[in-house]
N, C-alpha and C. Protein backbone atom coordinates (compact mmCIF):
# COMPACT_ATOMS: atom_id res chain seq x y z
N UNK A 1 91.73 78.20 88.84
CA UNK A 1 92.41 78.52 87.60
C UNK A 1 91.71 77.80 86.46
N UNK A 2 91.85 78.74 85.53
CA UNK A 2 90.79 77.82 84.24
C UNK A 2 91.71 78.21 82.83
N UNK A 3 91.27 77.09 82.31
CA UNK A 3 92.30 76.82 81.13
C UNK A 3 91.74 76.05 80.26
N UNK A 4 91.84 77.25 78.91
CA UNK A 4 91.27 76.52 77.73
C UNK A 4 91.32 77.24 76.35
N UNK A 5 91.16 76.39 75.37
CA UNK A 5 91.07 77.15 73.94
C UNK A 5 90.19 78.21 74.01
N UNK A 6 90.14 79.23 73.27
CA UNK A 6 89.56 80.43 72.41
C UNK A 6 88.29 80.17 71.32
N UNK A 7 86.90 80.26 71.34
CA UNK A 7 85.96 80.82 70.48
C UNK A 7 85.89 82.36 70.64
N UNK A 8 85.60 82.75 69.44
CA UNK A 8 85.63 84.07 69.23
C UNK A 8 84.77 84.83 68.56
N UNK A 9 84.36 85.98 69.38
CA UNK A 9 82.81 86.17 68.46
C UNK A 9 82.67 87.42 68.53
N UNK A 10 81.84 88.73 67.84
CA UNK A 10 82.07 89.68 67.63
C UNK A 10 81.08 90.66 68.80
N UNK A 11 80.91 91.70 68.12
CA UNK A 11 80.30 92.47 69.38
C UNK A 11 78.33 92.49 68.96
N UNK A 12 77.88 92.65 70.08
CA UNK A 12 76.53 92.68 69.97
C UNK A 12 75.81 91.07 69.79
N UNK A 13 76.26 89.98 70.41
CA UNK A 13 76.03 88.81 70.83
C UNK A 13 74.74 88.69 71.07
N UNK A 14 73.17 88.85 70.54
CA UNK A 14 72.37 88.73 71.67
C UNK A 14 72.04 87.51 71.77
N UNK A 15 70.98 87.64 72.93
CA UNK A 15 70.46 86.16 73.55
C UNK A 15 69.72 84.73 72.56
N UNK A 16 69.29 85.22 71.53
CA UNK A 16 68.93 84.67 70.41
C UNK A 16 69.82 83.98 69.63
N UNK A 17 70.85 84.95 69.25
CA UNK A 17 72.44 84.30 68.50
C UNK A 17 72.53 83.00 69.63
N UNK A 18 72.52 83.14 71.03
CA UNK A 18 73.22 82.24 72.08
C UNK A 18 72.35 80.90 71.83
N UNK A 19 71.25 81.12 72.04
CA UNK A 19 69.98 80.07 72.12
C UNK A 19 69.22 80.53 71.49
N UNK A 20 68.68 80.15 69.80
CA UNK A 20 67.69 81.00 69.24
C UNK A 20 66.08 80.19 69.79
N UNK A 21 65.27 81.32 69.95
CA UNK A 21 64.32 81.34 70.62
C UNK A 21 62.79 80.03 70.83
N UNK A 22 63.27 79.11 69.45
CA UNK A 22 62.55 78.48 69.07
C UNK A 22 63.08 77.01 70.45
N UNK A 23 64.12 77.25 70.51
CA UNK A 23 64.65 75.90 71.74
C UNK A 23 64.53 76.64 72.99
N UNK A 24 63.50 77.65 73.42
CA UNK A 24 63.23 78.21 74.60
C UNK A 24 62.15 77.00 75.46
N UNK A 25 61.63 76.04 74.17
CA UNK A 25 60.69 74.96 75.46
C UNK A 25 61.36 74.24 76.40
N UNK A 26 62.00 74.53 76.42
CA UNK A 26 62.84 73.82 77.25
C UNK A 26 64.06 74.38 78.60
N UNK A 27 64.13 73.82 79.62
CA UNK A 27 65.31 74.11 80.58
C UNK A 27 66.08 73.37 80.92
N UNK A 28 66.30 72.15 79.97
CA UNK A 28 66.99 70.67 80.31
C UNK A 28 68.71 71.34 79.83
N UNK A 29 69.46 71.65 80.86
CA UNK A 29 70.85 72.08 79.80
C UNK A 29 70.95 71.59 78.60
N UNK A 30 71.01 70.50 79.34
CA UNK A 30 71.82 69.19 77.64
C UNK A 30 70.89 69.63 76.19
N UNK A 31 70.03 69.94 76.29
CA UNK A 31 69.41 70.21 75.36
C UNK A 31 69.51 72.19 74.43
N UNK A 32 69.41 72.27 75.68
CA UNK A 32 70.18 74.09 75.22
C UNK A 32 71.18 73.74 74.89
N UNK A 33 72.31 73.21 75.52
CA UNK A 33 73.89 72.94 74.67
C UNK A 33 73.74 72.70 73.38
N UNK A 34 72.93 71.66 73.44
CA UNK A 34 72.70 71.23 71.74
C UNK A 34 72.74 72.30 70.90
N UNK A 35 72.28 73.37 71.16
CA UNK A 35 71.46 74.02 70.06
C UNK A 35 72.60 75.48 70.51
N UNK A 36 73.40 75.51 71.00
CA UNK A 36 74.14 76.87 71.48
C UNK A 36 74.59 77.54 70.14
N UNK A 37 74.42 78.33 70.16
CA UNK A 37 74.79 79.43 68.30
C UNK A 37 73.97 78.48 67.42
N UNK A 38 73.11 77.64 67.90
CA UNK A 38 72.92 77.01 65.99
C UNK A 38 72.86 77.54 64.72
N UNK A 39 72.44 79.03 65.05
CA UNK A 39 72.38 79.55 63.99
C UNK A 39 73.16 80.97 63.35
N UNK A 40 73.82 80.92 64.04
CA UNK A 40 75.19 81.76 64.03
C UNK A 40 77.13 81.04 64.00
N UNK A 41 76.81 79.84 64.48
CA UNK A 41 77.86 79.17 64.95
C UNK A 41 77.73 77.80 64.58
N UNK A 42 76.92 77.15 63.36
CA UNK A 42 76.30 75.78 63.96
C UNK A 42 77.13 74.49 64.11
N UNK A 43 78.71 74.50 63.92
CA UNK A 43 79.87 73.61 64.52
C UNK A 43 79.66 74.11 65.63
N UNK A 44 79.33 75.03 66.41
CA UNK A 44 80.15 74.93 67.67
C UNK A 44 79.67 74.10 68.91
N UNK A 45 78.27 73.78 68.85
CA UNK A 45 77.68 72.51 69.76
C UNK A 45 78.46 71.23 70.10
N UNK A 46 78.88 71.06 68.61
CA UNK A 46 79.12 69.76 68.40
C UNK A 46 80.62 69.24 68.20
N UNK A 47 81.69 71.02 68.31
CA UNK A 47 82.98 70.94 68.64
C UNK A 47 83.53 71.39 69.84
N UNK A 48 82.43 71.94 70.89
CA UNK A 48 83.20 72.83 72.12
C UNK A 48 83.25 72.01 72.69
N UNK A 49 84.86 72.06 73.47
CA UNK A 49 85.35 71.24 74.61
C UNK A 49 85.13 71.63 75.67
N UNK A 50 84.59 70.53 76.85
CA UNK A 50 84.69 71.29 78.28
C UNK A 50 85.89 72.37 78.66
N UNK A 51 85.39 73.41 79.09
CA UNK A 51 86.77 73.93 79.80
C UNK A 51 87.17 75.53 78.34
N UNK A 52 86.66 75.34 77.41
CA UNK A 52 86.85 76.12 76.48
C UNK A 52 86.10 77.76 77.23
N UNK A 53 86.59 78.53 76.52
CA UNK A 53 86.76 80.13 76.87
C UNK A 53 86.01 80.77 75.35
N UNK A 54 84.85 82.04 75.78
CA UNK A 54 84.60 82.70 74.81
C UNK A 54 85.23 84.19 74.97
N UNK A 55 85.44 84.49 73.99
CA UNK A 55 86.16 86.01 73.81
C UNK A 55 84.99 86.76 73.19
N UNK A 56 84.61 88.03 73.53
CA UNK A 56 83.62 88.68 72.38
C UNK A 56 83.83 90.23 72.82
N UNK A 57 83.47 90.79 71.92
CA UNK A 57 83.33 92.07 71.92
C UNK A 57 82.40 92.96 73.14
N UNK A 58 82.10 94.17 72.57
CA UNK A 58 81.22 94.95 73.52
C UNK A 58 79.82 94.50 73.50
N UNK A 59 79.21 94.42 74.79
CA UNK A 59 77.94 94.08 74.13
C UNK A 59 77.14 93.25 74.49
N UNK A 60 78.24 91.93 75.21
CA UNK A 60 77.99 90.36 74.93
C UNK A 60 76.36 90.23 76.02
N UNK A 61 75.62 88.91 75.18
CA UNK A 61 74.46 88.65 76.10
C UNK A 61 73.37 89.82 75.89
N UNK A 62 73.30 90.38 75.12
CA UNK A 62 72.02 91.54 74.52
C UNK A 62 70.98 91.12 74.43
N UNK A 63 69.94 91.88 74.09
CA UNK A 63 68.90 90.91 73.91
C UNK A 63 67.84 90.94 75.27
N UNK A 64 67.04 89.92 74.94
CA UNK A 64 65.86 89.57 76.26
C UNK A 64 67.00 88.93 77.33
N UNK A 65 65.95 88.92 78.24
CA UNK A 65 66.25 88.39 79.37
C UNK A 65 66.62 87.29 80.05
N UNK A 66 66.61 86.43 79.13
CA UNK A 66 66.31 85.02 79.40
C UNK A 66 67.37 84.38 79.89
N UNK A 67 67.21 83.52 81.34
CA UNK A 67 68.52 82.66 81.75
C UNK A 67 68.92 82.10 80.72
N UNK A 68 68.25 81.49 79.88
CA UNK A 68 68.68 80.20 78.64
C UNK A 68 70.11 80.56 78.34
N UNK A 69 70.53 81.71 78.31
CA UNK A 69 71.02 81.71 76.97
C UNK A 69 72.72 81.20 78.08
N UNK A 70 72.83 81.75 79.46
CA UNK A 70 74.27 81.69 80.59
C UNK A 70 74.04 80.14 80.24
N UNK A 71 73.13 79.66 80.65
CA UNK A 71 72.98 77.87 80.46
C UNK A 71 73.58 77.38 79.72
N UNK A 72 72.77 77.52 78.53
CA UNK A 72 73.38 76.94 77.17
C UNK A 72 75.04 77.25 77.29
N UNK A 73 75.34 78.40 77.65
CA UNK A 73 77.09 78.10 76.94
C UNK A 73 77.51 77.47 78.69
N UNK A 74 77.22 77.47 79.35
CA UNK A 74 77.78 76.80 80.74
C UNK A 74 77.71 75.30 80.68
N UNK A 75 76.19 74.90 80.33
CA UNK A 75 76.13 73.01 79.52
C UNK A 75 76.96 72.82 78.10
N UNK A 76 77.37 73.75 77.66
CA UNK A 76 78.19 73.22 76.81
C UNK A 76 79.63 73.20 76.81
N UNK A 77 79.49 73.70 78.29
CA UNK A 77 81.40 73.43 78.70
C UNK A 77 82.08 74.83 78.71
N UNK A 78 81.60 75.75 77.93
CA UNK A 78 81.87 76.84 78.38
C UNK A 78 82.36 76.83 79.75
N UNK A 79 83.99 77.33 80.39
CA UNK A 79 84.09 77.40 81.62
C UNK A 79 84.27 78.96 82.26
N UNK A 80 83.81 80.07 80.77
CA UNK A 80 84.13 81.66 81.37
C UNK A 80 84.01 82.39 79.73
N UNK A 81 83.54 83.95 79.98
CA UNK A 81 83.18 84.22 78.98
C UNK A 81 83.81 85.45 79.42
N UNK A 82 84.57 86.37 78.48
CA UNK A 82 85.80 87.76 78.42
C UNK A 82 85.30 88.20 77.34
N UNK A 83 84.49 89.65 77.73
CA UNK A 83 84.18 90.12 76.30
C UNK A 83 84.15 91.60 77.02
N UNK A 84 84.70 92.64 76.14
CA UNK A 84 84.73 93.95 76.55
C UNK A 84 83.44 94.97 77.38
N UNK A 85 82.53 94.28 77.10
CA UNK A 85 81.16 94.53 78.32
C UNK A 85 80.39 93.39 78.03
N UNK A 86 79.40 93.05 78.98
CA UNK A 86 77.97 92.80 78.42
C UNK A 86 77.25 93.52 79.13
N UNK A 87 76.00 92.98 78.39
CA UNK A 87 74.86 93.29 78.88
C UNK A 87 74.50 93.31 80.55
N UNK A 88 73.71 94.04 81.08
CA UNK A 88 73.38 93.72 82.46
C UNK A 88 73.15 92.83 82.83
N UNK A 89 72.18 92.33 82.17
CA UNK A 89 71.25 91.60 82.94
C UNK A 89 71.85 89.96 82.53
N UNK A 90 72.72 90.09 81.37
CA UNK A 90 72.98 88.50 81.23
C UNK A 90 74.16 88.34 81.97
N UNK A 91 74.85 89.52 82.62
CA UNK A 91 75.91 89.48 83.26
C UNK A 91 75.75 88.86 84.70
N UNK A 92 74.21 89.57 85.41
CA UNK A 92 73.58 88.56 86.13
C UNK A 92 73.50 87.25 86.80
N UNK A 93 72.49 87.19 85.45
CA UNK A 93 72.29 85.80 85.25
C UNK A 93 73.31 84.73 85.08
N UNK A 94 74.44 85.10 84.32
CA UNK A 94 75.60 84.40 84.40
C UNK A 94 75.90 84.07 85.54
N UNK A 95 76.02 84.94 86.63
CA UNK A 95 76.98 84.93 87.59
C UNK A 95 75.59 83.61 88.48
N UNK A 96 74.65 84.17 88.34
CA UNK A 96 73.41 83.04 89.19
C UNK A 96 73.47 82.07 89.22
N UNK A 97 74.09 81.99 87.75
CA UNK A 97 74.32 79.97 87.12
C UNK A 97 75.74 79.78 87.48
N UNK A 98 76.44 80.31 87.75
CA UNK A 98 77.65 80.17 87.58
C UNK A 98 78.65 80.18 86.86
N UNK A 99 78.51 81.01 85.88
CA UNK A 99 79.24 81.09 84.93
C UNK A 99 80.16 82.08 85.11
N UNK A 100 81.45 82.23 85.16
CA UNK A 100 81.73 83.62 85.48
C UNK A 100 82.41 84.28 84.19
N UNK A 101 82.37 85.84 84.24
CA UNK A 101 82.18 86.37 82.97
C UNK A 101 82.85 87.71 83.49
N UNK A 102 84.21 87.75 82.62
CA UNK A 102 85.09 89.16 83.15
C UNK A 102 85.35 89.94 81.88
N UNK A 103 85.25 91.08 82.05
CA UNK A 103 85.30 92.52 80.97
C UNK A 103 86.51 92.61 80.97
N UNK A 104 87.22 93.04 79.65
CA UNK A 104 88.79 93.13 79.34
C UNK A 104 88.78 93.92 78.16
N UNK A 105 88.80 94.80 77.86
CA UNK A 105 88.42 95.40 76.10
C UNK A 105 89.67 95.57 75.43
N UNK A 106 91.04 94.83 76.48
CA UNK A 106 92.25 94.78 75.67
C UNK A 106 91.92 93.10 75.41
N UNK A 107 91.57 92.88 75.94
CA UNK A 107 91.45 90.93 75.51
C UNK A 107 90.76 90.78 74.38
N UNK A 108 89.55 91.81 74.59
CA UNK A 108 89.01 91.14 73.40
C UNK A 108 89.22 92.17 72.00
N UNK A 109 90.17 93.09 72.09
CA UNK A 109 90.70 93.42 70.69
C UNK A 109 91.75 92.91 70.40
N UNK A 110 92.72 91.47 71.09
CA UNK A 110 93.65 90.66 70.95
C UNK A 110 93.78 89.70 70.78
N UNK A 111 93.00 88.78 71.63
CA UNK A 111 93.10 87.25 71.68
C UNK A 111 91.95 86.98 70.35
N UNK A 112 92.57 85.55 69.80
CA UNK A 112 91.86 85.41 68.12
C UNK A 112 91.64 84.23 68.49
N UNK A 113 90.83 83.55 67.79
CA UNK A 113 89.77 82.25 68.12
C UNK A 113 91.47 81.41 67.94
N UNK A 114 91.12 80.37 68.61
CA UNK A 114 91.96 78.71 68.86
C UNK A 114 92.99 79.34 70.01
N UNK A 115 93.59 80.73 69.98
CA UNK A 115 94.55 80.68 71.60
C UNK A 115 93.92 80.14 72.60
N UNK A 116 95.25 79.22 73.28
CA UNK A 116 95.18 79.37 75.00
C UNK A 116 95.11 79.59 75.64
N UNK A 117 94.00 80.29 76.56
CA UNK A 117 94.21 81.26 77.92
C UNK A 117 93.78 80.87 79.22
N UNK A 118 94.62 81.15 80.13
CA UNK A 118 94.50 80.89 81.35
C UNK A 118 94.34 81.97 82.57
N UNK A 119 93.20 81.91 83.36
CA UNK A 119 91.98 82.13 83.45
C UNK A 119 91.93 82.11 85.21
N UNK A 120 92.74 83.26 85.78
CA UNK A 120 92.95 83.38 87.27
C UNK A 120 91.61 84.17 87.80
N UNK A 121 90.46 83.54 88.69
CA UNK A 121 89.53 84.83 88.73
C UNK A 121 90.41 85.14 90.07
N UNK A 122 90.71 84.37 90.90
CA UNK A 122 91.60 84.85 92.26
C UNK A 122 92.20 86.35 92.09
N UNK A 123 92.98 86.43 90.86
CA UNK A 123 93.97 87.39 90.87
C UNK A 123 93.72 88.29 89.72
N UNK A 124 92.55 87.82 88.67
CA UNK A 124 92.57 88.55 87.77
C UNK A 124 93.22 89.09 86.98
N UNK A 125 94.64 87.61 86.41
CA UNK A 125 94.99 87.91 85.79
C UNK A 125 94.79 86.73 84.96
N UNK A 126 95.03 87.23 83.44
CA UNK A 126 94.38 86.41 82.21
C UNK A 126 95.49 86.14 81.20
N UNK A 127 96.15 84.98 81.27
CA UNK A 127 97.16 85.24 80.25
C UNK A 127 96.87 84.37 79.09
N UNK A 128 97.33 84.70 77.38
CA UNK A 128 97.09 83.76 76.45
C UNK A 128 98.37 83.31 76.06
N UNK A 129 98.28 82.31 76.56
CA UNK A 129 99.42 81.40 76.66
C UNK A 129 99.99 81.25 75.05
N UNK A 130 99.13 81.56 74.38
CA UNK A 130 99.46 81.50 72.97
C UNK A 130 100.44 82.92 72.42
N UNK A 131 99.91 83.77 72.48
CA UNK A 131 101.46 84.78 72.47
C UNK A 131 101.53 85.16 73.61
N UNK A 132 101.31 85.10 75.04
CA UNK A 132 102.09 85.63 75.83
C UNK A 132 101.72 87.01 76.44
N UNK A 133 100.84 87.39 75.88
CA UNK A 133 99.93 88.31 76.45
C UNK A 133 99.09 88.54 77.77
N UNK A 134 99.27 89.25 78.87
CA UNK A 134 98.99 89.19 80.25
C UNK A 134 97.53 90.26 80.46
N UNK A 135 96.79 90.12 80.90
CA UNK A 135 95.36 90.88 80.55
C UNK A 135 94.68 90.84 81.97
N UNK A 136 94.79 92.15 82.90
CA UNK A 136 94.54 92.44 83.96
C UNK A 136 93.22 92.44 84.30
N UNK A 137 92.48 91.80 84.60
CA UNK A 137 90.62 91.91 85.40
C UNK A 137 90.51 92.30 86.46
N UNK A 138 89.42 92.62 86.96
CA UNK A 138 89.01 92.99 88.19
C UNK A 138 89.01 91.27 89.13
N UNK A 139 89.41 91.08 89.63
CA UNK A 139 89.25 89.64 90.32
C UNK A 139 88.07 89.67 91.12
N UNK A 140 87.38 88.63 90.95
CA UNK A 140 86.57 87.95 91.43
C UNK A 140 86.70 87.92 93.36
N UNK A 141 86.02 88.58 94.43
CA UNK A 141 86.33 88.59 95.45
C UNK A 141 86.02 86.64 95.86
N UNK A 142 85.97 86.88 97.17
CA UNK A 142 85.85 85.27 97.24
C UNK A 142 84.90 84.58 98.01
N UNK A 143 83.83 85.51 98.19
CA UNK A 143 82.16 84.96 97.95
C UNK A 143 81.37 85.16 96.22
N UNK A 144 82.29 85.77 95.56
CA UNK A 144 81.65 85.16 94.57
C UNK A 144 82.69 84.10 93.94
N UNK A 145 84.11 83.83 93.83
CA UNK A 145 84.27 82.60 93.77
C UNK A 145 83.66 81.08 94.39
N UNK A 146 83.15 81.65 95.58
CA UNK A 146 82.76 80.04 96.86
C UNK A 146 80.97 80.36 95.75
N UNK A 147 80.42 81.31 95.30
CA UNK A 147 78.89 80.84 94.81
C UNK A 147 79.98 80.34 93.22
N UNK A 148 80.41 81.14 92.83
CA UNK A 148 80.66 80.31 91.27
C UNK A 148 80.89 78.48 91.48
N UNK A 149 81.94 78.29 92.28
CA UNK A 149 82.79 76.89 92.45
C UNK A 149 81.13 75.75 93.04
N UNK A 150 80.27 76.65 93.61
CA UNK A 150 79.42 76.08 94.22
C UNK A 150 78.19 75.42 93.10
N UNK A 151 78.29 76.52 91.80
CA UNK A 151 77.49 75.61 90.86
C UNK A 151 76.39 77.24 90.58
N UNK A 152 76.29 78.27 91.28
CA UNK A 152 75.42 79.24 91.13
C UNK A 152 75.18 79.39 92.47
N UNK A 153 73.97 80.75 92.15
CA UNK A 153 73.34 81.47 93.46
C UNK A 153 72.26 80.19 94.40
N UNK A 154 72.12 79.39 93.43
CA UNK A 154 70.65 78.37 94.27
C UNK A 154 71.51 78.07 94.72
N UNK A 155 72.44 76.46 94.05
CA UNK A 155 72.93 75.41 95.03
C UNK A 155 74.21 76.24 95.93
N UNK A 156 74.42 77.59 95.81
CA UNK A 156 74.89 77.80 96.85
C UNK A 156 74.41 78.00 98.10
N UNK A 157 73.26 78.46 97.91
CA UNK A 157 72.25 79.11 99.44
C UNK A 157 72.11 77.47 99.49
N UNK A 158 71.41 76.53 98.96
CA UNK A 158 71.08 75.57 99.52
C UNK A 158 72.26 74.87 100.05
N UNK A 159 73.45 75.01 99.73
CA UNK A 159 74.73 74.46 100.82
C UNK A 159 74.75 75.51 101.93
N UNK A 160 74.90 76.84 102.09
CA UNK A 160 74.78 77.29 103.04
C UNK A 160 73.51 77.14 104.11
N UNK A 161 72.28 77.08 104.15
CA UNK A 161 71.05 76.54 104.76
C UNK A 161 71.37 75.36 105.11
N UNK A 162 71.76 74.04 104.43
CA UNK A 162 71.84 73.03 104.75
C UNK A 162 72.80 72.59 105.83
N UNK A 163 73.90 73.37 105.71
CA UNK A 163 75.18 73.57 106.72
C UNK A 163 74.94 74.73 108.17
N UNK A 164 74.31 75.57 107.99
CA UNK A 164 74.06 76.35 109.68
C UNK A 164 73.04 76.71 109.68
N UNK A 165 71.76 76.40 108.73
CA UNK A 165 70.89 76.92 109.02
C UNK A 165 70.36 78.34 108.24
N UNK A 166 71.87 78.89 107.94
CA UNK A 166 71.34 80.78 108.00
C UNK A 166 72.62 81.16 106.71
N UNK A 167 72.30 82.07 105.91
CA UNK A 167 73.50 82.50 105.03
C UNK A 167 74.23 83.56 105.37
């Protein structure tokens, strides 16, 4: 279960807005966090709380390809991202790092930046505790909860290998 305030952001998010391209030397999280929206958002580095929730429109994660960008909002505490689509491929990559990231296109024409929402991938259900609003997802089965909880797709295979040998 995950639980946390509301950032809120519009549709067509790309990977650049997330991490603009110039802090690509790098793969150190802490350092992508730093710089997450700097230039679209540039409080939000330096106000997101662990455990906080992004809401966004259609769209979310556009753009190139680049892991950076699931990173950056996952090192910055980001604990889940609800936006009426994204992109393929950052949808991916999210899920690789562990970030998990559920489509709702009633959530995100409802919930407004600072609500509460709490954040069932078990059951896929999403409520904002702030008005009271209940927002149905596809739930998360529960090999991809055991790779999310595990940290991503690596350090999960490497707990599974390390434990029997075989995945």
């Amino acid at each position: 279960m995950l639980k946390g305030k509301v950032w809120r952001f519009g549709q067509d998010v790309d990977t650049d807005m997330i991490i603009p391209a110039r802090y690509l030397n790098t793969s150190d999280p802490a350092v992508l966090a730093a710089h997450c929206f700097a230039d679209v958002a540039p409080e939000f580095a330096r106000q997101v709380v662990p455990g906080e929730i992004i809401v966004a429109d259609k769209n979310f994660g556009c753009g190139s390809s680049r892991e950076h960008a699931p990173l950056a909002l996952k090192a910055a505490g980001i604990s889940c991202v609800i936006a009426a689509s994204f992109a393929r491929i950052f949808y991916r990559n999210a899920l690789n790092i562990g970030l998990p990231i559920l489509e709702s296109e009633a959530a995100a024409q409802e919930v407004k930046a600072g609500d509460l929402l709490q954040v069932d991938l078990a059951e896929g259900i999403n409520t904002n505790l702030s008005s009271g609003r209940v927002y149905q997802t596809k739930p998360f089965p529960p090999f991809m909860r055991e790779l999310i909880n595990g940290g991503g797709l690596i350090p999960y295979l490497r707990q599974k290998l390390a434990g029997t040998g075989e995945v």
